[in-house]
C-alpha atoms as a PDB file:
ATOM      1  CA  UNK A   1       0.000   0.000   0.000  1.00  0.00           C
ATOM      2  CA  UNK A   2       1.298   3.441  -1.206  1.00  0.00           C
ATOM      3  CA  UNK A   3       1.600   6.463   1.368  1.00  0.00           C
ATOM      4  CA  UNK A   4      -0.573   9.154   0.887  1.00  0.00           C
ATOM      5  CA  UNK A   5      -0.732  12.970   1.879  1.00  0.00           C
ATOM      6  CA  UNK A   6      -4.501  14.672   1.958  1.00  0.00           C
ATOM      7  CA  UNK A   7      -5.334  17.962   1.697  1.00  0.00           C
ATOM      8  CA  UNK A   8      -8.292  18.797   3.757  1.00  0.00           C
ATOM      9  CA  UNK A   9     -10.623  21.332   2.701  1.00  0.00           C
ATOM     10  CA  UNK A  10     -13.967  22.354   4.609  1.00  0.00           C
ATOM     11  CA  UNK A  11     -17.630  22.592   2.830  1.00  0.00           C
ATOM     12  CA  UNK A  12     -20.926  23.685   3.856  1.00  0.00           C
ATOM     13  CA  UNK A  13     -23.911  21.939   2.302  1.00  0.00           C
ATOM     14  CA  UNK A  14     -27.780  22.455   2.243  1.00  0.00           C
ATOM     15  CA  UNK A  15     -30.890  20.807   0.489  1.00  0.00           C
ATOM     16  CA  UNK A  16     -34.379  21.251   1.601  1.00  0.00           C
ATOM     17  CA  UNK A  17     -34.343  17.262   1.245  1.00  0.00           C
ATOM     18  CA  UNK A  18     -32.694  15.653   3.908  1.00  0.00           C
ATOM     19  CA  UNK A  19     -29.184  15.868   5.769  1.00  0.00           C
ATOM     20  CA  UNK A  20     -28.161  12.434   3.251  1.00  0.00           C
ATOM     21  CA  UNK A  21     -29.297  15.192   0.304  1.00  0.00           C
ATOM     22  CA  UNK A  22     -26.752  17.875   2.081  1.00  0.00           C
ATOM     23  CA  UNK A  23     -24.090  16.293   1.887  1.00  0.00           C
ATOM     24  CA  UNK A  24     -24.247  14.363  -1.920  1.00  0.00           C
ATOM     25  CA  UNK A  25     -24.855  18.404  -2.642  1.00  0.00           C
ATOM     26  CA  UNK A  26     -21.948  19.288  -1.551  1.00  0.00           C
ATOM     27  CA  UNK A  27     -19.660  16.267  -2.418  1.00  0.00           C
ATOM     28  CA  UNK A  28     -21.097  16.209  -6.185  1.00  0.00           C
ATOM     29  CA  UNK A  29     -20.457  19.900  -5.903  1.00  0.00           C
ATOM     30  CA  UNK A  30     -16.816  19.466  -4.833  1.00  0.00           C
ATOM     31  CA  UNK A  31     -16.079  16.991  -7.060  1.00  0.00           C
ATOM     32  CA  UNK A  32     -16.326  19.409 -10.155  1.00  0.00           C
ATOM     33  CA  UNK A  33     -13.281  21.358  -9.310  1.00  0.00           C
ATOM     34  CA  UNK A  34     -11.280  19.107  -7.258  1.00  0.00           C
ATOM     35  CA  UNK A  35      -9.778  15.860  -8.167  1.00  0.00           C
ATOM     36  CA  UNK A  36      -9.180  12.685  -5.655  1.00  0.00           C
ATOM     37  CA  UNK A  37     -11.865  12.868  -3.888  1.00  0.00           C
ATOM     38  CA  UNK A  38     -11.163  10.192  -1.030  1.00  0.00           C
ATOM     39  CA  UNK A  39     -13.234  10.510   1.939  1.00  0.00           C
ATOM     40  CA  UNK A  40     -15.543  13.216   4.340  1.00  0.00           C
ATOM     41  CA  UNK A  41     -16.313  13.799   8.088  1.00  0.00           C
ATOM     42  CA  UNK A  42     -20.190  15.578   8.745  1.00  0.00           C
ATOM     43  CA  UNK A  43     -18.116  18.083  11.597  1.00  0.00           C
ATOM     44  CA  UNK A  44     -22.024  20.089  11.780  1.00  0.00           C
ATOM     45  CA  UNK A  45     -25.586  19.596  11.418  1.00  0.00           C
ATOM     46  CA  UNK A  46     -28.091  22.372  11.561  1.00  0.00           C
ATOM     47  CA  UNK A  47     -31.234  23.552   9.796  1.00  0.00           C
ATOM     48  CA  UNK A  48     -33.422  26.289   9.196  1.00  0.00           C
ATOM     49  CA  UNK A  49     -36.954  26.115  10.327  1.00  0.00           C
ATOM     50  CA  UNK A  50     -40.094  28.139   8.498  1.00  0.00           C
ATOM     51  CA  UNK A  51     -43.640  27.793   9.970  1.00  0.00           C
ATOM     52  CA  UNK A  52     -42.995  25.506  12.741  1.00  0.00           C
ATOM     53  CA  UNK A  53     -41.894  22.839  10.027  1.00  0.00           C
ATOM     54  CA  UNK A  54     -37.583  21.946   9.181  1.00  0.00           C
ATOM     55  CA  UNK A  55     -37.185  23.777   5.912  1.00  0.00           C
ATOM     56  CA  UNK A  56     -33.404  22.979   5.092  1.00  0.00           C
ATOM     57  CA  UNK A  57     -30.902  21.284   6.013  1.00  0.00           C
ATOM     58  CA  UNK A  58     -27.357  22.260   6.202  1.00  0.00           C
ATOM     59  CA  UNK A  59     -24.314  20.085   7.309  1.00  0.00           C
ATOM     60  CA  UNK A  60     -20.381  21.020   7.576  1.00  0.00           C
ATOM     61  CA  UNK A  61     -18.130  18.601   6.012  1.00  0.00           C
ATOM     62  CA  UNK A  62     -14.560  18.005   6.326  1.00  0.00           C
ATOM     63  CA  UNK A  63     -13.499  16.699   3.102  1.00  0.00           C
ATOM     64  CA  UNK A  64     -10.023  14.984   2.382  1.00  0.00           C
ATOM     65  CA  UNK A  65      -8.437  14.691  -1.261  1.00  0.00           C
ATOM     66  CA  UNK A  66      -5.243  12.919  -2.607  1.00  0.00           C
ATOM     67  CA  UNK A  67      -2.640  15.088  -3.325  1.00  0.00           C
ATOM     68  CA  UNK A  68      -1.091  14.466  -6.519  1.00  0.00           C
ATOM     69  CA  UNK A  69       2.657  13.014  -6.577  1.00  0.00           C
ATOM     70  CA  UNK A  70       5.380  14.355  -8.669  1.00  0.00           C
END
């Protein structure tokens, strides 16, 4: 098995879906303009509530990418 070095980057995420939905937002999202996408960590969950009813959702992820080798 290879060594590998990660760059961690932090994202905020939201979907008026579910929490699940928050985070493939912000993952696919991500994933458009960074490569090596290898793993995330949900550091926050919170959501915004409208008429007594949850209205989004929003999480903070830690996500971790390969960085590329010489």
């Amino acid at each position: 098995m290879a060594d590998h070095v990660y760059k961690i980057v932090e994202l905020a995420g939201s979907s008026e879906t579910s929490i699940e939905d928050a985070i493939q937002v912000a993952v696919t999202k991500a994933s458009k303009s960074l490569r090596n996408l290898r793993w995330f960590e949900v550091r926050e969950t919170r959501g915004h509530i409208e008429g007594g009813r949850v209205a989004h959702f929003q999480v903070v992820l830690r996500v971790g990418f390969t960085v590329d080798e010489d």
